[in-house]
N, C-alpha and C. Protein backbone atom coordinates (compact mmCIF):
# COMPACT_ATOMS: atom_id res chain seq x y z
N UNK A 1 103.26 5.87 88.32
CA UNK A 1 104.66 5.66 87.98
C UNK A 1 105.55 6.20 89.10
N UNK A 2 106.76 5.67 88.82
CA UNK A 2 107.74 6.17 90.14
C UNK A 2 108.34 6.96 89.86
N UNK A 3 108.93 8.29 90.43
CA UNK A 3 109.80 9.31 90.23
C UNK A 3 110.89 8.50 90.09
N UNK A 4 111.18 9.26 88.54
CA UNK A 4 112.79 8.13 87.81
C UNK A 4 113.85 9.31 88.70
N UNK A 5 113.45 10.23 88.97
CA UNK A 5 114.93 10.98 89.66
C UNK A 5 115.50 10.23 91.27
N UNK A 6 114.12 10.01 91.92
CA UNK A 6 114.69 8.86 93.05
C UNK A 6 115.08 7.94 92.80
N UNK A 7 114.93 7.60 91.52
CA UNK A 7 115.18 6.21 90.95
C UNK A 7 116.57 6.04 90.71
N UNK A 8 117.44 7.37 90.20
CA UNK A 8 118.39 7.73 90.13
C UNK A 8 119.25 7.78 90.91
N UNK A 9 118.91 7.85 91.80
CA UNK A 9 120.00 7.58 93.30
C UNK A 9 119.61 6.12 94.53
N UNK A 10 118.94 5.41 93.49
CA UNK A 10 118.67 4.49 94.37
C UNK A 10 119.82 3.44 94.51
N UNK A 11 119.43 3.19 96.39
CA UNK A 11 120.55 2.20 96.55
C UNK A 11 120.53 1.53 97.82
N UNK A 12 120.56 0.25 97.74
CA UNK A 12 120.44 -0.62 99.31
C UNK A 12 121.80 -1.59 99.48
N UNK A 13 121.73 -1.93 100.26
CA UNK A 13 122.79 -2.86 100.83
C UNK A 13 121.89 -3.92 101.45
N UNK A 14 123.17 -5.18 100.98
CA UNK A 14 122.14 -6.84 101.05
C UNK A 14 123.39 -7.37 101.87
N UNK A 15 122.85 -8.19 102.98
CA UNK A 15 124.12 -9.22 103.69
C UNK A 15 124.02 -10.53 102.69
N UNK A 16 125.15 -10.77 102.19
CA UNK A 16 124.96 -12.25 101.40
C UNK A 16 124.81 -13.58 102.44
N UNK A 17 124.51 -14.84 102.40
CA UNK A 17 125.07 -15.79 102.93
C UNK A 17 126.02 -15.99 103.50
N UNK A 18 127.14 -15.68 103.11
CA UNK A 18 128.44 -15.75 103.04
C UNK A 18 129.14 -14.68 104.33
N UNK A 19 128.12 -13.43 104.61
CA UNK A 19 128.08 -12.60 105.28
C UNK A 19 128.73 -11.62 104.56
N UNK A 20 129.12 -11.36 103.15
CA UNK A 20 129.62 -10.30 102.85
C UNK A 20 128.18 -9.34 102.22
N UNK A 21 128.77 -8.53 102.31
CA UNK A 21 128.01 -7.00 101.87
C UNK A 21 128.03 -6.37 100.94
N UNK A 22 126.57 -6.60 99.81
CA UNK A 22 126.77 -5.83 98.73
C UNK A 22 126.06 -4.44 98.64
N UNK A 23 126.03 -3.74 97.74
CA UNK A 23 125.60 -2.64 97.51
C UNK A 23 125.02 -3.01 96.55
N UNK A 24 123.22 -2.69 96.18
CA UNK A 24 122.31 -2.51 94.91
C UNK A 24 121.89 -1.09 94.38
N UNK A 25 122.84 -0.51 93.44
CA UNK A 25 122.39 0.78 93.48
C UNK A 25 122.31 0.84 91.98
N UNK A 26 121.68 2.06 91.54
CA UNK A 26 121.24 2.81 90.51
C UNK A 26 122.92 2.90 89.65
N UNK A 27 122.59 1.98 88.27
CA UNK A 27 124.08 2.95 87.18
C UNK A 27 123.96 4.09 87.18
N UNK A 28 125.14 3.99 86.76
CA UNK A 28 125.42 5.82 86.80
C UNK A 28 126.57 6.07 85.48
N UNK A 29 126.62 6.94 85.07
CA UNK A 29 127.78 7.14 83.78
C UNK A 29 128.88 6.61 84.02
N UNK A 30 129.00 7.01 85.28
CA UNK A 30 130.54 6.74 85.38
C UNK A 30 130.81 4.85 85.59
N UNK A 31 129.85 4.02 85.43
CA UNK A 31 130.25 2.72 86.12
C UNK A 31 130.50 2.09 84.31
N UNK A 32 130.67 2.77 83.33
CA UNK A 32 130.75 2.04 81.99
C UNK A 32 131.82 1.30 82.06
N UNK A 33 133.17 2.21 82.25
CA UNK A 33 134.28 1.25 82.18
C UNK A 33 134.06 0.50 83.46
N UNK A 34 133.99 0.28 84.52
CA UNK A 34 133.49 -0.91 85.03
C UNK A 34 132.84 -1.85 84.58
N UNK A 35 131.51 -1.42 84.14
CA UNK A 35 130.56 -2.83 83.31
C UNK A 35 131.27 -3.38 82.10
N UNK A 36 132.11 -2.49 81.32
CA UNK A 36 132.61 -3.27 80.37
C UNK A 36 133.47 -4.26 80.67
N UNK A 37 134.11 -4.27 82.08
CA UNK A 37 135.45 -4.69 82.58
C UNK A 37 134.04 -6.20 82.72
N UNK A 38 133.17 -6.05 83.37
CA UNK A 38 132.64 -7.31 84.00
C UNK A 38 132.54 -7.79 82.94
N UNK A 39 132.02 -7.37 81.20
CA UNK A 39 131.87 -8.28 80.28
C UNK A 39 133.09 -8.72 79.85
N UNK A 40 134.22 -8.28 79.67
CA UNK A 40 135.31 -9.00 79.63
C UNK A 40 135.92 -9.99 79.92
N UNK A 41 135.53 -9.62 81.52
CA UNK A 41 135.96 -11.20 82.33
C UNK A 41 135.34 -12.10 82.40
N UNK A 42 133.55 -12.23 81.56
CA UNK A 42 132.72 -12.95 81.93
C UNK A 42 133.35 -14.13 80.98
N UNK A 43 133.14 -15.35 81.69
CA UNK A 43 133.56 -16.33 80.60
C UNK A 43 132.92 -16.38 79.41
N UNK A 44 133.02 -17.30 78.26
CA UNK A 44 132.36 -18.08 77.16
C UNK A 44 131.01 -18.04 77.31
N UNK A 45 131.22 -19.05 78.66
CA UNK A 45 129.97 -19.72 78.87
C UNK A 45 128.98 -18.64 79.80
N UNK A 46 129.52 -18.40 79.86
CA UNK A 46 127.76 -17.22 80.79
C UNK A 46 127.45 -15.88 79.96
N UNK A 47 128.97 -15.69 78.91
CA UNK A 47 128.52 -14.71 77.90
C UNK A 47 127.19 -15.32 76.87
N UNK A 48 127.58 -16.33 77.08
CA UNK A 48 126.28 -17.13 75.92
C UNK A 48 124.99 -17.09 76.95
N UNK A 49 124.90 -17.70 77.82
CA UNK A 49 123.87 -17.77 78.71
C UNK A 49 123.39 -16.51 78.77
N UNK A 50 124.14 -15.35 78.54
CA UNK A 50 123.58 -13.94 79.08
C UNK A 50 122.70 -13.33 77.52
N UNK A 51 124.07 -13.93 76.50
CA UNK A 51 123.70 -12.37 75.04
C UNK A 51 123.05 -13.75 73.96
N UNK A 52 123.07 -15.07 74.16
CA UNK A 52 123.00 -15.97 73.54
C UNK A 52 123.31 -15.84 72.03
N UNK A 53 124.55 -15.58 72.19
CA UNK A 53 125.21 -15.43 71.32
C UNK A 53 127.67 -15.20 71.53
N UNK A 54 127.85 -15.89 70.86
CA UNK A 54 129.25 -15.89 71.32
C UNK A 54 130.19 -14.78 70.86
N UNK A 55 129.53 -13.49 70.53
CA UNK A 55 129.62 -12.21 70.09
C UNK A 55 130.51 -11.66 71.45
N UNK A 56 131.81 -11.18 71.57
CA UNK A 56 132.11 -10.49 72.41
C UNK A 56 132.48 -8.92 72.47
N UNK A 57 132.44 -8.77 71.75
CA UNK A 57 132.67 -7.37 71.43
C UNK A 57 130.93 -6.21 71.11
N UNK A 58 130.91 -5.06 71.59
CA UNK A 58 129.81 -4.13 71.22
C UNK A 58 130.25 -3.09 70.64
N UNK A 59 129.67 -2.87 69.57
CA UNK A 59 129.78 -1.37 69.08
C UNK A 59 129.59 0.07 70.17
N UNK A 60 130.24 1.11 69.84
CA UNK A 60 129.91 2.12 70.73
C UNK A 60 128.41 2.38 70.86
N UNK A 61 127.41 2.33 69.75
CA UNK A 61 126.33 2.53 69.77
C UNK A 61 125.81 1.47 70.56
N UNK A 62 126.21 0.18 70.71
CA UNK A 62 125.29 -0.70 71.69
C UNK A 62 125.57 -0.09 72.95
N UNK A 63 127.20 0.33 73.14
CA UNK A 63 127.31 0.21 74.42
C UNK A 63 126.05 1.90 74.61
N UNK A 64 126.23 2.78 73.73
CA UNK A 64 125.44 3.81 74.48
C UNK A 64 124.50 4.00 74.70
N UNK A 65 123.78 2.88 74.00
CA UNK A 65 122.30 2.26 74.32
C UNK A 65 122.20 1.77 75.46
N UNK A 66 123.24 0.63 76.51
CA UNK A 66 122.93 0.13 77.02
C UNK A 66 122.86 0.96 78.66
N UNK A 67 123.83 2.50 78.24
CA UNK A 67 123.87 2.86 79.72
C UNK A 67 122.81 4.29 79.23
N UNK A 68 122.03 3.95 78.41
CA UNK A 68 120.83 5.21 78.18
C UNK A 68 120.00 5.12 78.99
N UNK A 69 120.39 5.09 80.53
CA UNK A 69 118.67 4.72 81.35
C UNK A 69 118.30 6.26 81.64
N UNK A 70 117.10 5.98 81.52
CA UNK A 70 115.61 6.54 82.39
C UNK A 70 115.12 6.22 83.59
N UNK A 71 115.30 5.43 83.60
CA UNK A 71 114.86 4.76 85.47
C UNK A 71 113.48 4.99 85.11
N UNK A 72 112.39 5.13 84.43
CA UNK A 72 111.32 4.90 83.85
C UNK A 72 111.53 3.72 83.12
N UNK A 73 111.78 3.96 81.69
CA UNK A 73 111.25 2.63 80.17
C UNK A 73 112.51 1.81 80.56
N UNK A 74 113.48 2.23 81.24
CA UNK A 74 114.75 1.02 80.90
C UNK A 74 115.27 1.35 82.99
N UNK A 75 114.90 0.45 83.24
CA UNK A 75 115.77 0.32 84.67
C UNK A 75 116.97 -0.39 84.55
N UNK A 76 117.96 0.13 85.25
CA UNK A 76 119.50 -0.59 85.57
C UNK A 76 119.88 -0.23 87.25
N UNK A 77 120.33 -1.34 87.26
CA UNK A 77 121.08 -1.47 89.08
C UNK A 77 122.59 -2.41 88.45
N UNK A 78 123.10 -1.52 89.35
CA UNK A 78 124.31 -2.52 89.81
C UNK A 78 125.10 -3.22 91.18
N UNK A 79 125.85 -3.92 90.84
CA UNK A 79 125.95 -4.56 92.33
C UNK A 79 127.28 -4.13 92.53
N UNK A 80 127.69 -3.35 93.11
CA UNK A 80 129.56 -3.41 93.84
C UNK A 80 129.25 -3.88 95.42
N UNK A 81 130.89 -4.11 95.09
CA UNK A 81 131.37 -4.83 96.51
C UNK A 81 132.69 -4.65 96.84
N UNK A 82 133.27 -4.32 98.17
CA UNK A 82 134.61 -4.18 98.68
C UNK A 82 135.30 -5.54 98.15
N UNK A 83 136.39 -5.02 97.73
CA UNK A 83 136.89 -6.09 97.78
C UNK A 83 138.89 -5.64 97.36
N UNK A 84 139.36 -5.80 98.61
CA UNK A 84 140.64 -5.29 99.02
C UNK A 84 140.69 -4.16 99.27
N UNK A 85 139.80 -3.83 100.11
CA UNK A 85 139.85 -2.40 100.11
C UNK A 85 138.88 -1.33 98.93
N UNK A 86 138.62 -1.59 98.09
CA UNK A 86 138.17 -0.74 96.98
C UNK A 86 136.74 -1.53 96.78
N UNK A 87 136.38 -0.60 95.97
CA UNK A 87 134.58 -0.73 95.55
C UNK A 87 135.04 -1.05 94.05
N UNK A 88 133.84 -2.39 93.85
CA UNK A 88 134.12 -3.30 92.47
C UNK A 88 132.85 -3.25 91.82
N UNK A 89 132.14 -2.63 90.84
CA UNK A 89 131.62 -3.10 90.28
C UNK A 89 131.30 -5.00 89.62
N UNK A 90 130.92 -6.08 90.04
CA UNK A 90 130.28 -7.15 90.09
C UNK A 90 129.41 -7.30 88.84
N UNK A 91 128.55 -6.79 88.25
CA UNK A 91 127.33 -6.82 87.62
C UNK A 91 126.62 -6.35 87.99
N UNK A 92 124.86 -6.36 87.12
CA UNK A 92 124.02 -5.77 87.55
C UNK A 92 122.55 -6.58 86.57
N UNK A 93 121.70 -5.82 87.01
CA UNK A 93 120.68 -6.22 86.23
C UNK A 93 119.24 -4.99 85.85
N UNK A 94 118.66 -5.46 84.91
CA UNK A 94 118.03 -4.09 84.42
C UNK A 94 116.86 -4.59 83.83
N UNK A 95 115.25 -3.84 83.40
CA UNK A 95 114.38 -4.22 82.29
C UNK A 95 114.43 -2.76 82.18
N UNK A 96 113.31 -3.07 80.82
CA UNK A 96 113.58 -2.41 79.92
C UNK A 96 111.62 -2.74 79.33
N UNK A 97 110.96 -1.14 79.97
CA UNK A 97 109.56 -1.56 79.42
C UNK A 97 109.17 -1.57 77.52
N UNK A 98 108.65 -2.78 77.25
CA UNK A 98 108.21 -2.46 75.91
C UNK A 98 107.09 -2.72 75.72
N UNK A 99 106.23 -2.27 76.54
CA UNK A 99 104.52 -2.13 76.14
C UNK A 99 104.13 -1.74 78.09
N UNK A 100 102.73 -0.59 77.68
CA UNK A 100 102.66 -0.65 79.04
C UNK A 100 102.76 -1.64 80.32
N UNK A 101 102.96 -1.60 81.24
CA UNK A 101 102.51 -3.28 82.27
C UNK A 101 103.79 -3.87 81.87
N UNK A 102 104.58 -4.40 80.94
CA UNK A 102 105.56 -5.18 80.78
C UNK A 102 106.66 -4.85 80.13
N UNK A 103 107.56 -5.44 81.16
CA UNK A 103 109.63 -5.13 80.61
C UNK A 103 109.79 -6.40 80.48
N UNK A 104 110.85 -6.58 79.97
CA UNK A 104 112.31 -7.51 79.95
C UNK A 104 112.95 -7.42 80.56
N UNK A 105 113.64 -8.71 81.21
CA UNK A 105 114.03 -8.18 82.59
C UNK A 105 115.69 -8.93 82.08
N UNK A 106 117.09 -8.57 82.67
CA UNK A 106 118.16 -9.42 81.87
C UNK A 106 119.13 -9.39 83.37
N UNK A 107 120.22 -10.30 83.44
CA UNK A 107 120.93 -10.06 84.65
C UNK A 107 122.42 -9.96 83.93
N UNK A 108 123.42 -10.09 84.64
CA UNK A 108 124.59 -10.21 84.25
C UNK A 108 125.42 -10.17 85.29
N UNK A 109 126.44 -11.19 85.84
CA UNK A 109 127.35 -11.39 87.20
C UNK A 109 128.34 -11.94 86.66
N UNK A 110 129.53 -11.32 87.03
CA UNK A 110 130.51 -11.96 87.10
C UNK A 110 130.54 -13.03 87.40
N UNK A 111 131.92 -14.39 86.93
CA UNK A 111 131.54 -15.78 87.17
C UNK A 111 131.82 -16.16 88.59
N UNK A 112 132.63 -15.26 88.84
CA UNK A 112 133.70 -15.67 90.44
C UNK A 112 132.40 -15.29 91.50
N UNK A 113 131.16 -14.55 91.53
CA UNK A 113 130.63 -14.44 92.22
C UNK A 113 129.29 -14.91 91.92
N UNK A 114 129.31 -16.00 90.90
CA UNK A 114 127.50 -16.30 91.02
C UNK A 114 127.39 -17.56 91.63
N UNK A 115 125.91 -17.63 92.48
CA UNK A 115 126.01 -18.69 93.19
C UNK A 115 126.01 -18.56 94.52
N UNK A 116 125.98 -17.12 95.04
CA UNK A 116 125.82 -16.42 96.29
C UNK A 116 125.13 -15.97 96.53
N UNK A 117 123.93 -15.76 95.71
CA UNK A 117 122.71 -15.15 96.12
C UNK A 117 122.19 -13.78 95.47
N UNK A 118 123.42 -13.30 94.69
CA UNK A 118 123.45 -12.33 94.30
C UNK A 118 122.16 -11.83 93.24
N UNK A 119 121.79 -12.58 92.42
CA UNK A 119 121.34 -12.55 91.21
C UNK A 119 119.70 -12.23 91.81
N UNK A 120 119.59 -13.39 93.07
CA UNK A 120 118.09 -12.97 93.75
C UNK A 120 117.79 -11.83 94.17
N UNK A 121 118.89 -11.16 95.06
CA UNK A 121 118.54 -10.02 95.25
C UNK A 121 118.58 -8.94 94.56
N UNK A 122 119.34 -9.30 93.39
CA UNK A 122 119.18 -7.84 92.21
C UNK A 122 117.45 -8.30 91.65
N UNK A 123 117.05 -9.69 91.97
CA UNK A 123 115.50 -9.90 91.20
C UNK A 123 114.52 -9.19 92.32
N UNK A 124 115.00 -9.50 93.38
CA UNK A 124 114.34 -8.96 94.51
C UNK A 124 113.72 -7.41 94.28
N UNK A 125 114.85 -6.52 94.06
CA UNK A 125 115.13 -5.51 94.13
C UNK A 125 113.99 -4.17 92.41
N UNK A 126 114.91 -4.90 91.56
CA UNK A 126 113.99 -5.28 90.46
C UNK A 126 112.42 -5.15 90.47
N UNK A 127 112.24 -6.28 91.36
CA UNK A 127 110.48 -6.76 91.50
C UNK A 127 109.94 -5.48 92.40
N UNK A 128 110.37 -5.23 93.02
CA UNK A 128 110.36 -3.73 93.84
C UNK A 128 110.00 -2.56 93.27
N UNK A 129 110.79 -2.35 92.41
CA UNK A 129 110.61 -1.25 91.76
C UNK A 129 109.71 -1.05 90.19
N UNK A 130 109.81 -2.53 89.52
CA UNK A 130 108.71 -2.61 88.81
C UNK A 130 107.43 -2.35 89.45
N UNK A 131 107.16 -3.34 90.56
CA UNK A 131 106.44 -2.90 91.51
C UNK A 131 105.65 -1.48 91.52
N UNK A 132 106.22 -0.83 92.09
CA UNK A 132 106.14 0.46 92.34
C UNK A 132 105.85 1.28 91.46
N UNK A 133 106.27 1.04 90.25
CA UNK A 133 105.91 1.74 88.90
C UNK A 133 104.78 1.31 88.29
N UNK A 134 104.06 -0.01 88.41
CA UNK A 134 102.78 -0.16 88.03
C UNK A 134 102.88 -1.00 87.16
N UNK A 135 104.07 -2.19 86.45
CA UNK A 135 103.75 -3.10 85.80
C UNK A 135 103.38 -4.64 86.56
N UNK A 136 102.70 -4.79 85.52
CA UNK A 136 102.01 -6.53 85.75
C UNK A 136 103.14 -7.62 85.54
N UNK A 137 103.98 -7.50 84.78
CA UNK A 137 104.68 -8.80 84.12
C UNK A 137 106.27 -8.28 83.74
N UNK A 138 107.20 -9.14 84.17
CA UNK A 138 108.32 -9.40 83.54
C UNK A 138 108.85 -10.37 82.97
N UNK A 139 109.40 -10.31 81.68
CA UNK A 139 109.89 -11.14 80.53
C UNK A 139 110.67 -11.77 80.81
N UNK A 140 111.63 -12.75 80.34
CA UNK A 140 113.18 -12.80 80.31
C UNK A 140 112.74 -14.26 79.45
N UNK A 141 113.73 -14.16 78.36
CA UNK A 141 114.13 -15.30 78.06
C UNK A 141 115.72 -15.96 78.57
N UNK A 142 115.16 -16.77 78.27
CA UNK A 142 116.43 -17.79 79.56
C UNK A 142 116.76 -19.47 78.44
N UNK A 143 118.15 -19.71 78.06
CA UNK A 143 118.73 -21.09 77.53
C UNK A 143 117.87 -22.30 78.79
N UNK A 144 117.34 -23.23 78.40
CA UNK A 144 117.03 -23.99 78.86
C UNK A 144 118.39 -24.72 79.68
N UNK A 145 119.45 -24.39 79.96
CA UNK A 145 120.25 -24.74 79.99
C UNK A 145 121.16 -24.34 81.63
N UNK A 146 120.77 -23.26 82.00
CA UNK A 146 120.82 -21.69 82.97
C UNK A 146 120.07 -22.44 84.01
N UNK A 147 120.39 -23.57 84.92
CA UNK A 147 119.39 -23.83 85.82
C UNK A 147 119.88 -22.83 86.85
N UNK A 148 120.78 -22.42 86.94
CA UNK A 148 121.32 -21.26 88.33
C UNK A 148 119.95 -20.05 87.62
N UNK A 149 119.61 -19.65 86.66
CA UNK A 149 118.67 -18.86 86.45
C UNK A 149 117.68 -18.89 86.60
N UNK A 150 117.01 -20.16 86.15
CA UNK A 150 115.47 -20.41 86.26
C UNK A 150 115.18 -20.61 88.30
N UNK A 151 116.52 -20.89 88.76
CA UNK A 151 116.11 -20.89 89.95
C UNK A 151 116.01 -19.86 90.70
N UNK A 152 116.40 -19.03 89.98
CA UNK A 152 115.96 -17.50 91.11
C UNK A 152 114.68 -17.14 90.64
N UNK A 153 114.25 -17.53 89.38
CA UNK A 153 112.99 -17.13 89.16
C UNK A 153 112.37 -17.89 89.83
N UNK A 154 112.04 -19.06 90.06
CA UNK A 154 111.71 -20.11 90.75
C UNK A 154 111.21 -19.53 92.35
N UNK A 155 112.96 -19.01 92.73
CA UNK A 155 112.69 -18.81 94.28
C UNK A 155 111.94 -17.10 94.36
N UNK A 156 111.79 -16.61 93.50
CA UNK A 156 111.35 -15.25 93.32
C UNK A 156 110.00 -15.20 94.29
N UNK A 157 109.29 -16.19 94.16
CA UNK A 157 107.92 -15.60 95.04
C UNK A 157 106.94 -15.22 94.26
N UNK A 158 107.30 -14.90 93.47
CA UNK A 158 106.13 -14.72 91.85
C UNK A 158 105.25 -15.90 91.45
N UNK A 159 104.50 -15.51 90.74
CA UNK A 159 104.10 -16.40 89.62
C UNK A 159 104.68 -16.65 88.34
N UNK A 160 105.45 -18.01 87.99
CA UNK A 160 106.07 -17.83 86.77
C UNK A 160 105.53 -19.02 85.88
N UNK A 161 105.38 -18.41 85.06
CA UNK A 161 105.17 -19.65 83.60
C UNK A 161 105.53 -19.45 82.82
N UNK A 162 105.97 -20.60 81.84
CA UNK A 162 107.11 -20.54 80.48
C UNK A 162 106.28 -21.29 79.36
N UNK A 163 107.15 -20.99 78.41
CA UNK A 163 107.00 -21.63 77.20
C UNK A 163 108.42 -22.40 76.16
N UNK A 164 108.76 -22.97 75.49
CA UNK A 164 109.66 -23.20 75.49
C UNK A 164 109.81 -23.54 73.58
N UNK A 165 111.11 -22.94 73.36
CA UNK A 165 110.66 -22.66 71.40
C UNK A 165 112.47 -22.90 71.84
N UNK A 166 112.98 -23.82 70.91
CA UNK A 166 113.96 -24.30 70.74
C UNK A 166 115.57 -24.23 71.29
N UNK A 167 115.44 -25.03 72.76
CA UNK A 167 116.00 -24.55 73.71
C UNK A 167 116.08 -22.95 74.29
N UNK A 168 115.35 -22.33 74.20
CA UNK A 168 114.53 -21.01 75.25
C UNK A 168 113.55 -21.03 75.64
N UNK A 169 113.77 -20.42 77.20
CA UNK A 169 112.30 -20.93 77.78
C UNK A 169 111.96 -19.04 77.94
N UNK A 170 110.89 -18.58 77.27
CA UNK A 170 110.28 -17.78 77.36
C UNK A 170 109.28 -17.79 78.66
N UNK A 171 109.95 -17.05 79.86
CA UNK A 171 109.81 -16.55 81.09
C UNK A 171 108.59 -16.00 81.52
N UNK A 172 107.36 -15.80 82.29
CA UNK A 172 107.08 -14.90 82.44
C UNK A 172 106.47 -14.64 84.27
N UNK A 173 106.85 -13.38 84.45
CA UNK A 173 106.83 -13.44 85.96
C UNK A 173 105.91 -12.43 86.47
N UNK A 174 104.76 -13.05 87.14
CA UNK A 174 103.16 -12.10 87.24
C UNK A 174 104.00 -11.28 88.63
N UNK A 175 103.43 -9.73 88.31
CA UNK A 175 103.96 -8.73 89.62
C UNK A 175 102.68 -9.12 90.33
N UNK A 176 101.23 -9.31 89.94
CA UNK A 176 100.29 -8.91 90.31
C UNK A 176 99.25 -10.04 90.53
């Protein structure tokens, strides 16, 4: 397994396409009101694609579930980026192990920035550090619908095979 305390301060920088410069680093407490800000602005439509469900609002208890990481059983990264001067929280992406060898893996990007590459390199990054910790397989279910999704899994470099139970394609992506 990987020391979750390095895990804790982890953080790289990616040149996009575009040539701008993101940052992939480790959440941290303080990025909540940020992440909540990204679910806010996320539209309709990618809130469904993301929670598959048109639910916008979380209870305090979801939200304090969701920034409970370990950097062991539940990994989270996020992506900021300059932008006017200041550092923006963007999104991020995270799994979450539920049996030895295998997590769930989930993303979440703002709409104004997907489509840049972003989403690969948080999978990139991700695959890395599952990696490193010793699992075989990551999950994700995905709307048959999400082709910007299935294609990063696609371009991932993995092995992926699905299954598919009423418009969801149950994901799965061999580390090994």
């Amino acid at each position: 397994m990987t020391d979750s305390t390095d895990l804790s301060r982890y953080s790289a920088f990616e040149t996009l396409h575009n040539g701008r410069v993101i940052e992939i680093r480790a959440i941290k407490p303080e990025d909540r009101e940020a992440m909540l800000k990204v679910v806010d602005r996320a539209s309709k439509e990618s809130f469904y694609r993301r929670f598959f469900s048109p639910k916008r609002d979380f209870s305090e208890r979801e939200i304090d579930h969701f920034f409970d990481v370990d950097f062991e059983k539940l990994v989270a990264l996020v992506v900021v980026l300059k932008e006017a001067g200041r550092s923006i929280v963007i999104g991020g992406g995270r799994y979450i192990v539920y049996q030895p060898g295998r997590a769930e893996l989930a993303f979440g990007l703002e709409d104004a920035y997907q489509g840049q590459g972003i989403a690969s390199a948080i999978m990139r990054h991700l695959t890395a550090i599952a990696r490193t910790a010793g699992l075989e397989e990551l999950h994700a279910d995905v709307l048959q619908s999400n082709a910007s999704m299935l294609k990063v899994f696609e371009k991932s470099g993995l092995a992926v095979s699905m299954t598919r139970d009423q418009g969801v394609l149950h994901i799965t992506l061999r580390l090994r």
